[in-house]
C-alpha atoms as a PDB file:
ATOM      1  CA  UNK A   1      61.886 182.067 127.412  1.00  0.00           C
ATOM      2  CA  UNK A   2      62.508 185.070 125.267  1.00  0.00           C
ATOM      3  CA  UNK A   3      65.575 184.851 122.937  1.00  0.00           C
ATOM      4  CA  UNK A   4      67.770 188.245 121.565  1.00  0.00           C
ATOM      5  CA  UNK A   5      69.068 187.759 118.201  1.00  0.00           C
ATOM      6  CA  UNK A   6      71.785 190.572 116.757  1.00  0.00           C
ATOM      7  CA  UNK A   7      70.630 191.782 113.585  1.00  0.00           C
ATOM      8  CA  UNK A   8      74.194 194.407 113.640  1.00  0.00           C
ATOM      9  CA  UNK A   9      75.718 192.192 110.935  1.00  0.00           C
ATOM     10  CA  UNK A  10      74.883 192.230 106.781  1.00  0.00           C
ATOM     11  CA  UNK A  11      73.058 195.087 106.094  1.00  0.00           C
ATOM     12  CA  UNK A  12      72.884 196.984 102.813  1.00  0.00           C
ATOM     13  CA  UNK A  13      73.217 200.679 102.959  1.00  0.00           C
ATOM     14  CA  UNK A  14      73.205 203.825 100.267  1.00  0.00           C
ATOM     15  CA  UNK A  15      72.284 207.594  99.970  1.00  0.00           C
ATOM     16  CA  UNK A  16      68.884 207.469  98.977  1.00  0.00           C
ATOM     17  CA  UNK A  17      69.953 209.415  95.600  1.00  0.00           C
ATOM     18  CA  UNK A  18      72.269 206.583  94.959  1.00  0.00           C
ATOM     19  CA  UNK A  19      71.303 203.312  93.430  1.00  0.00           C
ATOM     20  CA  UNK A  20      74.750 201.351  94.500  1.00  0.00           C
ATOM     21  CA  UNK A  21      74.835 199.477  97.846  1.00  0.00           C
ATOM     22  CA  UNK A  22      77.702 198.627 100.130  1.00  0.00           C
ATOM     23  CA  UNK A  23      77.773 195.979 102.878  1.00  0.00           C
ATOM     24  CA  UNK A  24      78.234 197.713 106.470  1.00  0.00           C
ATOM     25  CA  UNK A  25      77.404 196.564 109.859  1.00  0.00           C
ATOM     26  CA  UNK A  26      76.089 198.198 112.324  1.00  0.00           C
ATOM     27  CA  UNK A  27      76.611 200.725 114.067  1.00  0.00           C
ATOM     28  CA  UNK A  28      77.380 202.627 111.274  1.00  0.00           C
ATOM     29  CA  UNK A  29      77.692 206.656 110.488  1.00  0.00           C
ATOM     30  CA  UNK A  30      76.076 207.234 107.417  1.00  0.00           C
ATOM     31  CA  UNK A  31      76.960 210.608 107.205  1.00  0.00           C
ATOM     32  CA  UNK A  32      80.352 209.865 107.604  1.00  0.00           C
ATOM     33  CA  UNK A  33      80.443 208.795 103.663  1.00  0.00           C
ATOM     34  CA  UNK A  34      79.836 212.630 103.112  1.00  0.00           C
ATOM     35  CA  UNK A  35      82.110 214.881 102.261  1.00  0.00           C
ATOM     36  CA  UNK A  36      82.683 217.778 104.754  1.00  0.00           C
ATOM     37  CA  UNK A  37      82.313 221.607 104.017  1.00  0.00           C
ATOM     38  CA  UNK A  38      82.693 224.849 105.358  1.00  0.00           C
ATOM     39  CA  UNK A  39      79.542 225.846 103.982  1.00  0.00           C
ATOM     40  CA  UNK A  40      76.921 222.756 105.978  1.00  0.00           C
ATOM     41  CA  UNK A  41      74.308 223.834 107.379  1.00  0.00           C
ATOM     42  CA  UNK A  42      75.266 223.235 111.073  1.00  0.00           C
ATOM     43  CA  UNK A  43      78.931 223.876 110.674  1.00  0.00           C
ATOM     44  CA  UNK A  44      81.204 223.081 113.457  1.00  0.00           C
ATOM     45  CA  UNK A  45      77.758 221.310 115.004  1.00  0.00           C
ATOM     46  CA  UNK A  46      78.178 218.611 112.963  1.00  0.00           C
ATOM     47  CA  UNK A  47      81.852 218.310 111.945  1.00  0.00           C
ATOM     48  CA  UNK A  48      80.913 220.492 109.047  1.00  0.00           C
ATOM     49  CA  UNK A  49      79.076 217.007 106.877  1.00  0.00           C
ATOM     50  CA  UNK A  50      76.122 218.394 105.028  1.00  0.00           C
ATOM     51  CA  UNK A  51      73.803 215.555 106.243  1.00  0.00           C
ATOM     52  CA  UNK A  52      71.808 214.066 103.415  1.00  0.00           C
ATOM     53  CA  UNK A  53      68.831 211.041 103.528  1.00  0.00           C
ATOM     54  CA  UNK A  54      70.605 206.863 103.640  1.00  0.00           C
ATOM     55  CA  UNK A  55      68.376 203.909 103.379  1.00  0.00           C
ATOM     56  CA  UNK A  56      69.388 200.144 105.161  1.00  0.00           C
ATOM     57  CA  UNK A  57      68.217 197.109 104.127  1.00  0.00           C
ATOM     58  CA  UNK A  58      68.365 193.231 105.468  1.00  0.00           C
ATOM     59  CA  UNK A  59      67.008 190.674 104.779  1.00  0.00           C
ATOM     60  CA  UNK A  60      65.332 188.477 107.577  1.00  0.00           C
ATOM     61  CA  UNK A  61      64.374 185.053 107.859  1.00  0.00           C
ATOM     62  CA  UNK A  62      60.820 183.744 108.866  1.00  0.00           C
ATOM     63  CA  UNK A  63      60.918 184.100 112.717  1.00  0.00           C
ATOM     64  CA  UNK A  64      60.066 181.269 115.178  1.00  0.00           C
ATOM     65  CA  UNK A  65      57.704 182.159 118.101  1.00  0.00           C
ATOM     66  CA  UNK A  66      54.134 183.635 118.530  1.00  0.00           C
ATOM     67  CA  UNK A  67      55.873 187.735 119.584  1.00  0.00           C
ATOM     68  CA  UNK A  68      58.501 188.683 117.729  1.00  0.00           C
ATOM     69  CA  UNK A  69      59.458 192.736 118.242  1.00  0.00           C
ATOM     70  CA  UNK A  70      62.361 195.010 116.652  1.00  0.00           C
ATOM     71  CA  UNK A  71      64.576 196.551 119.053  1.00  0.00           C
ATOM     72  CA  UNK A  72      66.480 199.615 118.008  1.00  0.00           C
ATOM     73  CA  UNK A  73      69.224 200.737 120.273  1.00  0.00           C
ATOM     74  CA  UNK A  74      69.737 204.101 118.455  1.00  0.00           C
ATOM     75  CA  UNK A  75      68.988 205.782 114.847  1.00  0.00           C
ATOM     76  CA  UNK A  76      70.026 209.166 114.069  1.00  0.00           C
ATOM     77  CA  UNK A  77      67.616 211.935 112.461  1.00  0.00           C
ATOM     78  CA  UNK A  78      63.850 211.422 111.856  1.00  0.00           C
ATOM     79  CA  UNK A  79      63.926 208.021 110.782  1.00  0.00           C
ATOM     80  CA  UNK A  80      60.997 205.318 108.903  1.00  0.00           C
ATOM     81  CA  UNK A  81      61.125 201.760 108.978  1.00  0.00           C
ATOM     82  CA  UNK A  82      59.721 199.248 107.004  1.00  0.00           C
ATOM     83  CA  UNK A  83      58.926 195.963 106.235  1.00  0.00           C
ATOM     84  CA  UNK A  84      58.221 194.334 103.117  1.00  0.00           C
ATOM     85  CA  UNK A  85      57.690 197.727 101.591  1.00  0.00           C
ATOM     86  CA  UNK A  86      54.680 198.221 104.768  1.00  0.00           C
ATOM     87  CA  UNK A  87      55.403 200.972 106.629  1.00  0.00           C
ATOM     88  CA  UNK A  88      55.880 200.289 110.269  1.00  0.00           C
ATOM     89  CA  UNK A  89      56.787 203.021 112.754  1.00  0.00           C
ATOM     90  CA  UNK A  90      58.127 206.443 112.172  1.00  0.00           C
ATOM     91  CA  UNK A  91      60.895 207.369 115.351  1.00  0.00           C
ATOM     92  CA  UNK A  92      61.826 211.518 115.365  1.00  0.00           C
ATOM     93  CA  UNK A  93      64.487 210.988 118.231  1.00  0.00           C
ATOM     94  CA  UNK A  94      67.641 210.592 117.269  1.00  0.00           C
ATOM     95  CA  UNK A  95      70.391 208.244 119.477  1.00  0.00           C
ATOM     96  CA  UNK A  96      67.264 206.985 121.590  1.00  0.00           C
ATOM     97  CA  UNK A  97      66.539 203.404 121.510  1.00  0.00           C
ATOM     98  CA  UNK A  98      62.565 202.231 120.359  1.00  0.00           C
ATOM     99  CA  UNK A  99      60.889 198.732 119.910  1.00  0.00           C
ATOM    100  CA  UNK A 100      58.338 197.744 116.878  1.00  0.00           C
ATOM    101  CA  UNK A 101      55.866 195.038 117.135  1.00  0.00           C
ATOM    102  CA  UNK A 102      56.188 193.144 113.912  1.00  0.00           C
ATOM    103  CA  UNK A 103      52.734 191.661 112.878  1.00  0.00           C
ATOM    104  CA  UNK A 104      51.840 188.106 112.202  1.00  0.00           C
ATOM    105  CA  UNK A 105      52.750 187.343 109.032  1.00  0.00           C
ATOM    106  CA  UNK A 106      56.349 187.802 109.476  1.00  0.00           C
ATOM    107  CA  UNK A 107      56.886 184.662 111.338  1.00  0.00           C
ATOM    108  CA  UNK A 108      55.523 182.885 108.051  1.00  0.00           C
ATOM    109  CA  UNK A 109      57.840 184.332 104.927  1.00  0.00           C
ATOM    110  CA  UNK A 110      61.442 185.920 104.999  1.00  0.00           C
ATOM    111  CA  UNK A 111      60.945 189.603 105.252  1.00  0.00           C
ATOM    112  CA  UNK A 112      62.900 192.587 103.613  1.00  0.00           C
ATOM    113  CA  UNK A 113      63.457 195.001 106.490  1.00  0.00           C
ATOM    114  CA  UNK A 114      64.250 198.721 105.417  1.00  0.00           C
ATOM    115  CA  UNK A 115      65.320 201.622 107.768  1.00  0.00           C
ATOM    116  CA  UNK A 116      65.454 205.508 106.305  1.00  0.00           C
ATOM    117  CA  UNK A 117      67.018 207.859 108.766  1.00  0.00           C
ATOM    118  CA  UNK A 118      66.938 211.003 107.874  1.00  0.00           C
ATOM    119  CA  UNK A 119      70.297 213.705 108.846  1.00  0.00           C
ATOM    120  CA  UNK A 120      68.973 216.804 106.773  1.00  0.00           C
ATOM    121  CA  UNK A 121      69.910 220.176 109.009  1.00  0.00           C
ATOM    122  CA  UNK A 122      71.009 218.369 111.708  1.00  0.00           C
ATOM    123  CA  UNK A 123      71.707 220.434 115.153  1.00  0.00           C
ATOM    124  CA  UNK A 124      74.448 218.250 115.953  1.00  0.00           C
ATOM    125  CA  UNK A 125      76.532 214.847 115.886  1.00  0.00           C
ATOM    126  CA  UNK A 126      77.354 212.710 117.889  1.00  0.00           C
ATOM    127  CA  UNK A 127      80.779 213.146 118.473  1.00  0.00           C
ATOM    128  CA  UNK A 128      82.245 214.919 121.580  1.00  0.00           C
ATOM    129  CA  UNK A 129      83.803 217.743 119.785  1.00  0.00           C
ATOM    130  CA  UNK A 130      83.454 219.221 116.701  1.00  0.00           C
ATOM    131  CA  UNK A 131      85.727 218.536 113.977  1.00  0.00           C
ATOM    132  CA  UNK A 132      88.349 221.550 112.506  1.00  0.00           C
ATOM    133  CA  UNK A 133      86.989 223.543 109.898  1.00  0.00           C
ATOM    134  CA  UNK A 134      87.626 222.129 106.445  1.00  0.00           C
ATOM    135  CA  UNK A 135      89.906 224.279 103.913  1.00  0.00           C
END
């Protein structure tokens, strides 16, 4: 029988111009760590946050189990994932769930997993209204 395991817990996350990680769990905003401005590209679209490029990373154990697939609920931007510095799957949709396939040799080693959504002129956030305009 098929088994879920939450990965939401422990991952690493930075601005990919920064070399300094911090713990989060997910779900997390990245571009919540930005600062806001009147002058962002998508202005009120966005709650005025310039957007930028973040990079997550985790660490996963050698998986038990002949199929063993990556399940997404929900990345923001244009986003690349990776494993063991392998490229994977690209997604372009943000907020929509997708699944990855992970090949063979992950069930045999512990496995750095790295996700790289992308916010860069964004149309919009997330959040139900927009935020008030920065001084």
């Amino acid at each position: 029988m098929p088994t879920k395991t939450s990965l939401n817990a422990s991952w690493e996350f930075r601005r990919a111009a920064d070399t300094a990680w911090t713990e989060v769990s997910l779900p997390h905003d990245a571009m919540i760590e930005e600062t806001r401005s009147a002058q962002a590209d998508a202005g009120p679209n966005t709650g005025f946050y310039p957007g930028g490029s973040y990079i997550y990373r985790k660490k996963l154990p050698a998986a038990r189990g002949a199929h063993n697939w990556l399940e997404f609920e929900g990345c923001y931007g244009r986003t690349r994932v990776l494993l063991n510095g392998n490229l994977l799957a690209t997604h372009a949709h943000g907020y929509t769930s997708f699944v990855i396939p992970l090949p063979s040799e992950f069930t045999a080693q512990e496995s750095a997993l790295e996700s790289a959504p992308r916010a860069r002129r964004a149309p919009y956030r997330w959040h139900p209204t927009p935020s008030p305009k920065p001084q």
